[in-house]
C-alpha atoms as a PDB file:
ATOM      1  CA  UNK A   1       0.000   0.000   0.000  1.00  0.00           C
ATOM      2  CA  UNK A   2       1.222   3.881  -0.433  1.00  0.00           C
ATOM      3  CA  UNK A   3       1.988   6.045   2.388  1.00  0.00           C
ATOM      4  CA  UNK A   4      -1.239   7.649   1.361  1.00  0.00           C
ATOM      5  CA  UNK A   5      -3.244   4.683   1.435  1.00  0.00           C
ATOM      6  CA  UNK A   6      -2.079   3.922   4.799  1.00  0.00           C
ATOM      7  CA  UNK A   7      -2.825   7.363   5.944  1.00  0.00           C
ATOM      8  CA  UNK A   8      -6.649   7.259   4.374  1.00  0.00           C
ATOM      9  CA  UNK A   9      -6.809   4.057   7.010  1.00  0.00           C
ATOM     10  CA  UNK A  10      -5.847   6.154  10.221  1.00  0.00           C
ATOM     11  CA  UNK A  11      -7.847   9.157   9.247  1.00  0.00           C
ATOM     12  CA  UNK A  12     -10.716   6.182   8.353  1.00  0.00           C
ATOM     13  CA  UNK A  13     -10.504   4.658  11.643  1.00  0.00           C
ATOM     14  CA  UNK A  14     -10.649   8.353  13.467  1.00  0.00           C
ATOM     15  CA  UNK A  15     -13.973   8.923  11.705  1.00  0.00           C
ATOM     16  CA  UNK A  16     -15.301   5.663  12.888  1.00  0.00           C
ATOM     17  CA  UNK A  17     -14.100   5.675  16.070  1.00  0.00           C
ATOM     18  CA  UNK A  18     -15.919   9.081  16.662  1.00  0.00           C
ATOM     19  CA  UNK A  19     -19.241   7.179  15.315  1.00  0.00           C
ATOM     20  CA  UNK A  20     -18.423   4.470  18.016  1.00  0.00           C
ATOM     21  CA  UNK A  21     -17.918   6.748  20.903  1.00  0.00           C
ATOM     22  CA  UNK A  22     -14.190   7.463  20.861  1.00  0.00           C
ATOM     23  CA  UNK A  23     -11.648  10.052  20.398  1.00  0.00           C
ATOM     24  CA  UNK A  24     -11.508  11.919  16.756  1.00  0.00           C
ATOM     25  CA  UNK A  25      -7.927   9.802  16.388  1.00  0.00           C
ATOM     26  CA  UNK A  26      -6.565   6.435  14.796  1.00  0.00           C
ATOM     27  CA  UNK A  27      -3.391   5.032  13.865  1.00  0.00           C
ATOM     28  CA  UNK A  28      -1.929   2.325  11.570  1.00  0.00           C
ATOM     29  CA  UNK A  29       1.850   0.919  12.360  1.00  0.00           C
ATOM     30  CA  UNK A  30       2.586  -0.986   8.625  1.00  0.00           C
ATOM     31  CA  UNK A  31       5.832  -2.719   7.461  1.00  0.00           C
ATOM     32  CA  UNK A  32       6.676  -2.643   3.983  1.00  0.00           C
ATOM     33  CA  UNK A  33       4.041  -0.986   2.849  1.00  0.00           C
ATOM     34  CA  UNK A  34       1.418  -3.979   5.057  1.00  0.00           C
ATOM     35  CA  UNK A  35      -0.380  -2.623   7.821  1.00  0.00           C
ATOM     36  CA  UNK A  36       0.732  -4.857  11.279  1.00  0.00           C
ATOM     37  CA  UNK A  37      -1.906  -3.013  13.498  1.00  0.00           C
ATOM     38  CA  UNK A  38      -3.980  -0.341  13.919  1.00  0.00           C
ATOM     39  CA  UNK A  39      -5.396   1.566  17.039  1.00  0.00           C
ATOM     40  CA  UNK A  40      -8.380   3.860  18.007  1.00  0.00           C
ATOM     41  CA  UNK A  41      -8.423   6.219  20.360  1.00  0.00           C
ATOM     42  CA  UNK A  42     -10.746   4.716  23.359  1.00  0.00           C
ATOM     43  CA  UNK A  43     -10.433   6.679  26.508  1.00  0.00           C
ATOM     44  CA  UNK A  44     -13.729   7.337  27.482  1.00  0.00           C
ATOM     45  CA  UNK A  45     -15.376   4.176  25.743  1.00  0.00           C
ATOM     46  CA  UNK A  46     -12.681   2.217  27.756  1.00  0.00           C
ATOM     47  CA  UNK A  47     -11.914   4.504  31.350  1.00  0.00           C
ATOM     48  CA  UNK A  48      -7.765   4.525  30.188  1.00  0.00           C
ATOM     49  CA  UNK A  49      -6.357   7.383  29.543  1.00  0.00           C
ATOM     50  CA  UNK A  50      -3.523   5.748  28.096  1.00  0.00           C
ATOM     51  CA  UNK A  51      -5.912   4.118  25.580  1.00  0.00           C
ATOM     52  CA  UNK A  52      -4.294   6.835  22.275  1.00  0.00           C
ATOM     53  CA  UNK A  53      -4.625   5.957  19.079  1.00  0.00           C
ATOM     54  CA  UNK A  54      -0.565   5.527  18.925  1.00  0.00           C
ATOM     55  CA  UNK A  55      -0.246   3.568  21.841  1.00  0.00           C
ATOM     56  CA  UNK A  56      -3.250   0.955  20.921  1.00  0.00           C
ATOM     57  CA  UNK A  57      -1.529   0.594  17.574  1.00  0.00           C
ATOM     58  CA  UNK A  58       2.222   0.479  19.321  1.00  0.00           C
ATOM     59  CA  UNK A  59       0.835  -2.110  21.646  1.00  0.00           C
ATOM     60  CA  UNK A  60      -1.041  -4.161  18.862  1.00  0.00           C
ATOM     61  CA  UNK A  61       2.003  -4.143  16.944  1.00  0.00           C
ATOM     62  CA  UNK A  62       4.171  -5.200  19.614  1.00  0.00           C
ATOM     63  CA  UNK A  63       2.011  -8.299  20.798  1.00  0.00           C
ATOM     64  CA  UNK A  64       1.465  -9.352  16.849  1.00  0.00           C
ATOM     65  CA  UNK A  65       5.004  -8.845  16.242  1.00  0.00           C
ATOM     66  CA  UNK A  66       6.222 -10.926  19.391  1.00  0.00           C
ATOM     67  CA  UNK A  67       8.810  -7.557  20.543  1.00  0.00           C
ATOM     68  CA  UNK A  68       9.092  -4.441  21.809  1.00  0.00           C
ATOM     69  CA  UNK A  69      11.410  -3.245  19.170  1.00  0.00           C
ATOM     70  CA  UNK A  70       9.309  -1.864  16.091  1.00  0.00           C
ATOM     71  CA  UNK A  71      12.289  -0.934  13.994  1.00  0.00           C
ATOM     72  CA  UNK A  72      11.494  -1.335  10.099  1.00  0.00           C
ATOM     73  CA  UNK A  73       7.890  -0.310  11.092  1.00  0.00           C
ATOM     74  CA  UNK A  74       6.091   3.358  10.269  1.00  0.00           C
ATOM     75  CA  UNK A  75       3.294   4.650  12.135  1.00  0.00           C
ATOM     76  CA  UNK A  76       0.466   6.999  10.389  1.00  0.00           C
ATOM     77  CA  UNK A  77      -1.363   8.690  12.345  1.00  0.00           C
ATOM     78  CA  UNK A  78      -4.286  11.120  11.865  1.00  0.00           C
ATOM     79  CA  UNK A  79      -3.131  13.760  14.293  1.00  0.00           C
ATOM     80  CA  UNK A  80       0.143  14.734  15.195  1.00  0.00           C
ATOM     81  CA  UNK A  81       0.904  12.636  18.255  1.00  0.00           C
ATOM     82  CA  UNK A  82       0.602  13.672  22.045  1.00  0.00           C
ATOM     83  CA  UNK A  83       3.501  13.919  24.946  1.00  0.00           C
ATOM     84  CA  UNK A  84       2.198  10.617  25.602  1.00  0.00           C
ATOM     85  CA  UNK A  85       2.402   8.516  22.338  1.00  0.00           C
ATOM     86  CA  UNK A  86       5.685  11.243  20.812  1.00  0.00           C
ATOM     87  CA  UNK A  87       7.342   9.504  23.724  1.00  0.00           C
ATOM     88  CA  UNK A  88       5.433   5.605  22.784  1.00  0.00           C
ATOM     89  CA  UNK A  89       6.585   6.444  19.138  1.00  0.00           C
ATOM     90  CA  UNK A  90      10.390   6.857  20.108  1.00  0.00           C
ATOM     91  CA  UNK A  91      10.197   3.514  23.018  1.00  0.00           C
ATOM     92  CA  UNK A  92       8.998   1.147  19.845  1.00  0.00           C
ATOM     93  CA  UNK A  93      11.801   2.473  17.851  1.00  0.00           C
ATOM     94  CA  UNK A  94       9.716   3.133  14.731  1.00  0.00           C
ATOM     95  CA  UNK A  95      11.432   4.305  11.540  1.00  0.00           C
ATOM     96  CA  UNK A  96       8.518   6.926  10.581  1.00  0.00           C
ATOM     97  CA  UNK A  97       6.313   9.090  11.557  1.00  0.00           C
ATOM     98  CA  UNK A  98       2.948  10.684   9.596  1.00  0.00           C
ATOM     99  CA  UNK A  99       0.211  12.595  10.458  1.00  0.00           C
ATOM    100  CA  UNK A 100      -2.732  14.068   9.387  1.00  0.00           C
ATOM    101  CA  UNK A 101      -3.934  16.591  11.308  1.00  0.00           C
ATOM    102  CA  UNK A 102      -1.336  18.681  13.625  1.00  0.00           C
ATOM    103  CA  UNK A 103      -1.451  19.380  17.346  1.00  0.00           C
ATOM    104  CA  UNK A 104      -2.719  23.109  16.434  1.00  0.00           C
ATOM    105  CA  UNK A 105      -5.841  21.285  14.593  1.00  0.00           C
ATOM    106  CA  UNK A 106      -6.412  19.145  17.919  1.00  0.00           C
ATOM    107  CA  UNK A 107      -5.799  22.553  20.248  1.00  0.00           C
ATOM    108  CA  UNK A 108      -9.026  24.078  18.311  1.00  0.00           C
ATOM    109  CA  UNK A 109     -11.292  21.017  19.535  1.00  0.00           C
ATOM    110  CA  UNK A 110     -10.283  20.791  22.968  1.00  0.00           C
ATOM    111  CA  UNK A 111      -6.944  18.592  22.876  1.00  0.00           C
ATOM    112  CA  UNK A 112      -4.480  20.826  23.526  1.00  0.00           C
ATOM    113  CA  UNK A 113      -1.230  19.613  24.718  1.00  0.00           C
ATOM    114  CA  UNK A 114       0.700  22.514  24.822  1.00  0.00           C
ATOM    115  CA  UNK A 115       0.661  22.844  28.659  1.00  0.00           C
ATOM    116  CA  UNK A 116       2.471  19.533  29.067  1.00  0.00           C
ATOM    117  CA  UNK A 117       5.014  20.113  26.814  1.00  0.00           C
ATOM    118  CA  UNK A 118       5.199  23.413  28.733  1.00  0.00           C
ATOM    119  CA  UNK A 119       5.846  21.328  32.269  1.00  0.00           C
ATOM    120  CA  UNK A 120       8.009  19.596  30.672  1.00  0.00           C
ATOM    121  CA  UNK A 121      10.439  22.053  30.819  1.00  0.00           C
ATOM    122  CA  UNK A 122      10.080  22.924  34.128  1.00  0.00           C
ATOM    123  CA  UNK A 123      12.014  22.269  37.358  1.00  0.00           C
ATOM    124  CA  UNK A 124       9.943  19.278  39.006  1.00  0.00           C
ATOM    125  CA  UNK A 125       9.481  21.993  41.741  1.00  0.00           C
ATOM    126  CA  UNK A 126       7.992  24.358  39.256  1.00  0.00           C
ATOM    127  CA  UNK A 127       5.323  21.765  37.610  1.00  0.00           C
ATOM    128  CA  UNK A 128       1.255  22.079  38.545  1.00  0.00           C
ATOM    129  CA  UNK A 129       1.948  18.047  39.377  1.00  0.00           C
ATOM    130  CA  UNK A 130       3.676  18.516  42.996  1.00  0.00           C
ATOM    131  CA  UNK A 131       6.079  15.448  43.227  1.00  0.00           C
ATOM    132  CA  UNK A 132       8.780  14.964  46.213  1.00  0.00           C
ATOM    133  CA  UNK A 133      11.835  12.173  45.961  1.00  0.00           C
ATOM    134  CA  UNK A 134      10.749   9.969  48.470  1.00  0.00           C
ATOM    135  CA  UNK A 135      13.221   6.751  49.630  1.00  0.00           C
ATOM    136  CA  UNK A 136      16.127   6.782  47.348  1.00  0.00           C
ATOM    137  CA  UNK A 137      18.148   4.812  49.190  1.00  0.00           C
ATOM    138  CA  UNK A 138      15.630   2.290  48.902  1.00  0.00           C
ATOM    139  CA  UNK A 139      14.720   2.561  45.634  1.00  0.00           C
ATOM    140  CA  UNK A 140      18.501   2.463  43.938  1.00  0.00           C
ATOM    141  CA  UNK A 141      18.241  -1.244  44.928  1.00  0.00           C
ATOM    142  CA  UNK A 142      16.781  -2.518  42.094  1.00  0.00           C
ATOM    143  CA  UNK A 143      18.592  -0.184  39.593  1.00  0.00           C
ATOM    144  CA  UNK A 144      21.787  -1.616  41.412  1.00  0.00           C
ATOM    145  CA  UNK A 145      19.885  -5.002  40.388  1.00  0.00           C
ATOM    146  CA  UNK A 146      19.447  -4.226  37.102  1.00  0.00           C
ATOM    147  CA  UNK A 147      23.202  -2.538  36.306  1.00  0.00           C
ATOM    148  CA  UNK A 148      24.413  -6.212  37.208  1.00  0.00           C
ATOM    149  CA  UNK A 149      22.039  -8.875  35.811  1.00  0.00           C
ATOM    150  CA  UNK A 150      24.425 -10.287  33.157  1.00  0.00           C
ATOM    151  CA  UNK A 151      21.599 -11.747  31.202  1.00  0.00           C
ATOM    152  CA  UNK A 152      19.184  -8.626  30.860  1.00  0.00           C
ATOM    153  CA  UNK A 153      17.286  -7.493  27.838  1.00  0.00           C
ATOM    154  CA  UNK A 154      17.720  -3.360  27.297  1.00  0.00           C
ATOM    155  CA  UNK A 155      15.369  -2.118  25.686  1.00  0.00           C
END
């Protein structure tokens, strides 16, 4: 199939998924031009706010695909992805990103992610989330763990 092809999917599923109950969003991850998954957004239909388009789709893909590691895959998406699913996007490792609409589009119908990407840049101090380290010298443990496992799997 053509990038545009796969594209016409995603913005497909969005339109569907809003006829269903969702989120205006949907997502295809392909390989070679064959789509491996695809993803709706279902947050409200579902109660998970982790339930993106992207990250249905990255999680689909992942399970079908029997790894974590998406490299050689593409995701289309019909809006330019959230702080959430950029993030998803870069974990999986895939190749390729496109998108439909962009996150000015989603800002004019209520998804506007801007203040995130605004904390982001902020001190943890500064953030609207309060958030306090809280046993370090506990928690190090398992990172101290994890540095010597001999047989672990990065990722």
């Amino acid at each position: 199939m053509s990038r545009e092809e796969l594209m016409r999917i995603a913005i497909r599923l969005s339109e569907e998924n809003v006829a269903a109950g969702g989120g205006p969003f949907g997502a295809v991850i392909a390989r070679d031009g064959r789509v491996v998954a695809t993803g709706a957004n279902r947050v409200t239909p579902d109660c998970d706010p982790t339930a993106h388009a992207e990250v249905s789709a990255i999680r689909a893909a992942a399970k079908k695909l029997g790894t974590f590691d998406l490299s050689g895959c593409e995701i289309y998406t019909s809006c330019e992805p959230c702080p959430m699913c950029l993030g998803a996007i870069y974990w999986a490792r895939l190749d390729r990103m496109y998108y439909g609409n962009d996150k000015h589009d989603a800002a004019r119908i209520g998804f506007d992610d801007a203040f995130i990407y605004r904390e982001l840049s902020l001190k943890p101090a500064d953030r609207k989330l309060k958030s306090a380290v809280l046993l370090p010298e506990e928690a190090i443990a398992a990172f101290e763990t994890w540095e010597a496992k001999s047989d672990k799997v990065e990722y």
